[in-house]
C-alpha atoms as a PDB file:
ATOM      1  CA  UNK A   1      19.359 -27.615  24.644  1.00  0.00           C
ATOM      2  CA  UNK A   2      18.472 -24.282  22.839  1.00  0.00           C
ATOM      3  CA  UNK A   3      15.035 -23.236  22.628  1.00  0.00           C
ATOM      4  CA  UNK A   4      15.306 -23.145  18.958  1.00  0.00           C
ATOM      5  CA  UNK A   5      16.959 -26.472  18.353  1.00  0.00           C
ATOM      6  CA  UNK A   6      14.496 -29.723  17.533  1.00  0.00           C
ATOM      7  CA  UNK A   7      15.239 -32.344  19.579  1.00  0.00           C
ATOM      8  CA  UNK A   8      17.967 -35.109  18.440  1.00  0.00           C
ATOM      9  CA  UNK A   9      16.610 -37.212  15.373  1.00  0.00           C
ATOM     10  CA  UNK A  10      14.157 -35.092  13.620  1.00  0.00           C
ATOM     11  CA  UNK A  11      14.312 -32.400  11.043  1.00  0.00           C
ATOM     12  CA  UNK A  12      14.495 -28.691  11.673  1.00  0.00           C
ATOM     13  CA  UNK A  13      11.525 -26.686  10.444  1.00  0.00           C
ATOM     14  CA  UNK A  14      11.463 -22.847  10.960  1.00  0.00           C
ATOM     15  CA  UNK A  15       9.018 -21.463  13.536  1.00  0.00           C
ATOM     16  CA  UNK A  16       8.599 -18.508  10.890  1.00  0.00           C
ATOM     17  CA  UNK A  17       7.758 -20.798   7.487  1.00  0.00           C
ATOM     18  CA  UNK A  18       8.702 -21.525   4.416  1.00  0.00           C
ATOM     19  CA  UNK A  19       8.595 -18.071   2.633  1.00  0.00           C
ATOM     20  CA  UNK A  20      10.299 -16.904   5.667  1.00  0.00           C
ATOM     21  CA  UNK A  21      13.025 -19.361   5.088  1.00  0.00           C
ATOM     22  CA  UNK A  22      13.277 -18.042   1.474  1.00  0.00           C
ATOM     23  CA  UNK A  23      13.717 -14.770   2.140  1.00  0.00           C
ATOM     24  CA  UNK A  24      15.706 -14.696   4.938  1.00  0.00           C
ATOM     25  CA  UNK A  25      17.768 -17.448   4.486  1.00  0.00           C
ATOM     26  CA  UNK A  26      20.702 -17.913   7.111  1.00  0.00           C
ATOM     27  CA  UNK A  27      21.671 -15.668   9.827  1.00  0.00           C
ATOM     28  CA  UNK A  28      20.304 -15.456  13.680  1.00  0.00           C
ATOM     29  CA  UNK A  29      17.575 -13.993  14.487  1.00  0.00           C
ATOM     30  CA  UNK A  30      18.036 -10.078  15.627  1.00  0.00           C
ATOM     31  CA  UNK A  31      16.666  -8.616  18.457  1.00  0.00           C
ATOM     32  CA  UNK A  32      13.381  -8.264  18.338  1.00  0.00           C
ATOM     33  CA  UNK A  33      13.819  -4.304  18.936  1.00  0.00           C
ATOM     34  CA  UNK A  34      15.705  -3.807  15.546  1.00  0.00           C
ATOM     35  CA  UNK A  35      13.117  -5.857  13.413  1.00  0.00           C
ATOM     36  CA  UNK A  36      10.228  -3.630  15.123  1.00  0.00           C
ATOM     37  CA  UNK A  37      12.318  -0.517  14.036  1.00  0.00           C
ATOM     38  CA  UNK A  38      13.029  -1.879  10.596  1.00  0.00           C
ATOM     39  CA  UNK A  39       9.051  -2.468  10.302  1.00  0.00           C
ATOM     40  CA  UNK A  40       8.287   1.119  11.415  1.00  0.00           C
ATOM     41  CA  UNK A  41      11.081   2.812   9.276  1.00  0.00           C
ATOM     42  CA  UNK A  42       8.767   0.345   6.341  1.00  0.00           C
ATOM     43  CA  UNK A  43       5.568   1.694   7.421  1.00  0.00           C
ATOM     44  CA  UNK A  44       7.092   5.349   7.008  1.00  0.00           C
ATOM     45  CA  UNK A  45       7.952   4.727   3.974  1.00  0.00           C
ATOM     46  CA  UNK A  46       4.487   3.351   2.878  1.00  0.00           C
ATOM     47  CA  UNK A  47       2.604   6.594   4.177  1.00  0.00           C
ATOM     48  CA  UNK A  48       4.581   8.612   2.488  1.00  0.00           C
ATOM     49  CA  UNK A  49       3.905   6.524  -0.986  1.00  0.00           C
ATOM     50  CA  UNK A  50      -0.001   6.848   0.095  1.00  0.00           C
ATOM     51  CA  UNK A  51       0.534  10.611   0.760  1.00  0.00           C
ATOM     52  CA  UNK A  52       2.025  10.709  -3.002  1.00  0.00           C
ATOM     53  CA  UNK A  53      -0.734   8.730  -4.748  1.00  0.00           C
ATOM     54  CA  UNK A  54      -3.272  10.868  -3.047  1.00  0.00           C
ATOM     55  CA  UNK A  55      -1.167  13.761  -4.406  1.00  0.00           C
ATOM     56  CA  UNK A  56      -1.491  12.185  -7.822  1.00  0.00           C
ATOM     57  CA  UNK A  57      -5.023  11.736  -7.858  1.00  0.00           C
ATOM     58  CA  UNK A  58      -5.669  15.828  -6.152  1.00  0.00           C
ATOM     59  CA  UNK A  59      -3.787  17.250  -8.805  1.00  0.00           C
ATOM     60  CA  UNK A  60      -5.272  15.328 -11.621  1.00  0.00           C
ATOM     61  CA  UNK A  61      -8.833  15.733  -9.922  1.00  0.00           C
ATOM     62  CA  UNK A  62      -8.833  19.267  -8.383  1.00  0.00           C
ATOM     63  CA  UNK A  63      -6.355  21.383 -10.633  1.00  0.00           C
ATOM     64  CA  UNK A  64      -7.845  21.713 -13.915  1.00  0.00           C
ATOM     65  CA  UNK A  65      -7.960  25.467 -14.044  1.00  0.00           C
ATOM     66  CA  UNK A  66      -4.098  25.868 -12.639  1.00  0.00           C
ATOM     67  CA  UNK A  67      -2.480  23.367 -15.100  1.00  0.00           C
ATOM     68  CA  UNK A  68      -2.685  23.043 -18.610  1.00  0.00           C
ATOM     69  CA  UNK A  69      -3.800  19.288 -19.426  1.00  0.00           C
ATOM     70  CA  UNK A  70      -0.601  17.706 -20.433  1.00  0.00           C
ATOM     71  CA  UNK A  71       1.424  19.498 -17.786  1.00  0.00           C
ATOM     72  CA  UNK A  72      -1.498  18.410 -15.141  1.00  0.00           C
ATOM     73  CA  UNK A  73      -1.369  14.699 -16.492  1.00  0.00           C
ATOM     74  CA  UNK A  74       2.298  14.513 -16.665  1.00  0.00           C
ATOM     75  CA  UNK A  75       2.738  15.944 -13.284  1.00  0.00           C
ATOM     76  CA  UNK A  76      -0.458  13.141 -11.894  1.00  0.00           C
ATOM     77  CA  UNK A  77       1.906  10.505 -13.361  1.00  0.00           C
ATOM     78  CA  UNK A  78       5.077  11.802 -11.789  1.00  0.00           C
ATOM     79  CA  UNK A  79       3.479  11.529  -8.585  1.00  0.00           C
ATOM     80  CA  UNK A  80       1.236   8.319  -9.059  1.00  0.00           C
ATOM     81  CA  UNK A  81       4.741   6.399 -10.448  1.00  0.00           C
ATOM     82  CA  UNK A  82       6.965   7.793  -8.007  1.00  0.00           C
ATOM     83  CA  UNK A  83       4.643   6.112  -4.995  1.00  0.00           C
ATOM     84  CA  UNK A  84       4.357   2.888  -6.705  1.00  0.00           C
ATOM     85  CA  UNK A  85       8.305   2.434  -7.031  1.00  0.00           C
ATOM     86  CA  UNK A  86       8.577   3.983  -3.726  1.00  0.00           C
ATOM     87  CA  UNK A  87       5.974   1.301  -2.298  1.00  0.00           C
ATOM     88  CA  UNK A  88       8.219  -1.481  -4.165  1.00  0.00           C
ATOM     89  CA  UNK A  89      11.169  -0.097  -3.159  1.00  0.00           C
ATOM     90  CA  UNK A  90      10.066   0.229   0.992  1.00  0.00           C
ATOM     91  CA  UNK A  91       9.427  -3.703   0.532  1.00  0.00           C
ATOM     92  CA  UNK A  92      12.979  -4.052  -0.927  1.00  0.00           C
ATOM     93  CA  UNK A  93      14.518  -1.923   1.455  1.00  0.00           C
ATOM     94  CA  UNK A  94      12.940  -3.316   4.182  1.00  0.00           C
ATOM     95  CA  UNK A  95      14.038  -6.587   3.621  1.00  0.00           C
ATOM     96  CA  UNK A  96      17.747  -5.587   2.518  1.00  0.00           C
ATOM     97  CA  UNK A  97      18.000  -4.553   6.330  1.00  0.00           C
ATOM     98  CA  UNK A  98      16.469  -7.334   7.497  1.00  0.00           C
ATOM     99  CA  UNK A  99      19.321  -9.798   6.156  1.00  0.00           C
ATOM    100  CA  UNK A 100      21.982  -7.329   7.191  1.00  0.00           C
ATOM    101  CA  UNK A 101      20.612  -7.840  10.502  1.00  0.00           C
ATOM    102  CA  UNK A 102      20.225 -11.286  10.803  1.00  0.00           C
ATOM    103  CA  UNK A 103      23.481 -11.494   8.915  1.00  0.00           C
ATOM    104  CA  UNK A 104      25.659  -8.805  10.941  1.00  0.00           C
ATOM    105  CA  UNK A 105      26.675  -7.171   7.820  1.00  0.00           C
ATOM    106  CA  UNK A 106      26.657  -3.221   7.377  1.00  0.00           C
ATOM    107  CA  UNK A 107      23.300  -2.413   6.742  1.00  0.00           C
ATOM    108  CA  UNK A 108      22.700  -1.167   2.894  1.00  0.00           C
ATOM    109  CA  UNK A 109      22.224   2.515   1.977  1.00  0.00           C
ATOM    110  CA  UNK A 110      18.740   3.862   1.205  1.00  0.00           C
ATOM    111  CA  UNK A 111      18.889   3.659  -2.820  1.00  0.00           C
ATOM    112  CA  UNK A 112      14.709   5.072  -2.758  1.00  0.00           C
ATOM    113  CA  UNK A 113      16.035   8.183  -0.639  1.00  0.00           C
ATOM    114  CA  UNK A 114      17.777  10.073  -4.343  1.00  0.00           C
ATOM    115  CA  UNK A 115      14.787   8.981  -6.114  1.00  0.00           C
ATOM    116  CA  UNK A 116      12.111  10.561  -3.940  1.00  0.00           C
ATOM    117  CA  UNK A 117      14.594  13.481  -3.724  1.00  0.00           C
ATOM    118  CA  UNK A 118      14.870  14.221  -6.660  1.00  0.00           C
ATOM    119  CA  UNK A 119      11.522  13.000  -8.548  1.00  0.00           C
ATOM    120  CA  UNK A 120       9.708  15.242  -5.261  1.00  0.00           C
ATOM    121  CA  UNK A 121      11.848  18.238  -6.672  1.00  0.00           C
ATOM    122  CA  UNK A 122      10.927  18.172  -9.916  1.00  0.00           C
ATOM    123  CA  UNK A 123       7.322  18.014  -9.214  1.00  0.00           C
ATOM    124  CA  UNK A 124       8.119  20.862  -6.529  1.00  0.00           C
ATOM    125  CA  UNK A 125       9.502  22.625  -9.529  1.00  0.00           C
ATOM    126  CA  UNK A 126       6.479  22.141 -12.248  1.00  0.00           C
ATOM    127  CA  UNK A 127       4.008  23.200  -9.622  1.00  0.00           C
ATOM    128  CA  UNK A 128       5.712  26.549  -8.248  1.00  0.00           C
ATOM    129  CA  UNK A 129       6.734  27.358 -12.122  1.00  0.00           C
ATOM    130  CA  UNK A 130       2.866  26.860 -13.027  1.00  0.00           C
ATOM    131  CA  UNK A 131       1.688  29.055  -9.487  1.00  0.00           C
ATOM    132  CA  UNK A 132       4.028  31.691 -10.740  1.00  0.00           C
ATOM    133  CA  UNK A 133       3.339  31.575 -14.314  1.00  0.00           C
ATOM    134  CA  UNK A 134      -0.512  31.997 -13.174  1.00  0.00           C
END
């Protein structure tokens, strides 16, 4: 009998639980090597939205003699925003791959990868414009 099988007569219940069931419905269970991966590729993700907050909070704390205000706040916002929906979107990607894998299904492109590209430019932009402008 497989190890994850209930013996004849009574019910299956997930090892992992009921929200587990939820949102991973289906599927086999990967190997354990790809779901470690998929977690660290998450937590990569995460410092990087912690590395933008704290770049938020710098410029709106340490910059008032660079930036005019609304530039400054604007730019604080940017950069506060952008880790939030990169924080949301890490959880979302993270478990996007972790169906594909349990599903054996291509695994999903990165939609968060043109929306930290491009929302890190623009800030990149504003801040060299305002150090040359200076």
């Amino acid at each position: 009998m497989p190890i994850n099988q209930p013996p004849p007569g009574e019910p299956a219940h997930s090892p992992r639980g009921k929200i587990a069931e939820r949102l991973l419905p289906g599927g086999t269970e990967p190997d354990p090597r790809f779901t470690l991966a998929n977690e660290r590729t998450f937590l990569a993700w995460i410092r990087t939205a912690l590395a933008l907050l704290a770049g938020g909070i710098a410029i709106e704390a340490f910059t008032a003699d660079l930036f005019l205000e609304p530039v400054r706040k604007a730019l604080a916002v940017l950069l506060l925003l952008l880790g939030m929906l990169l924080s949301a979107g890490a959880a979302v990607r993270w478990l996007r791959v972790e169906q594909s894998m349990r599903n054996k299904t291509p695994l999903p492109l990165p939609l968060i990868v043109p929306l930290l590209a491009g929302a890190g430019a623009l800030a990149a932009a504003v801040v060299l414009v305002f150090i040359l402008w200076r």
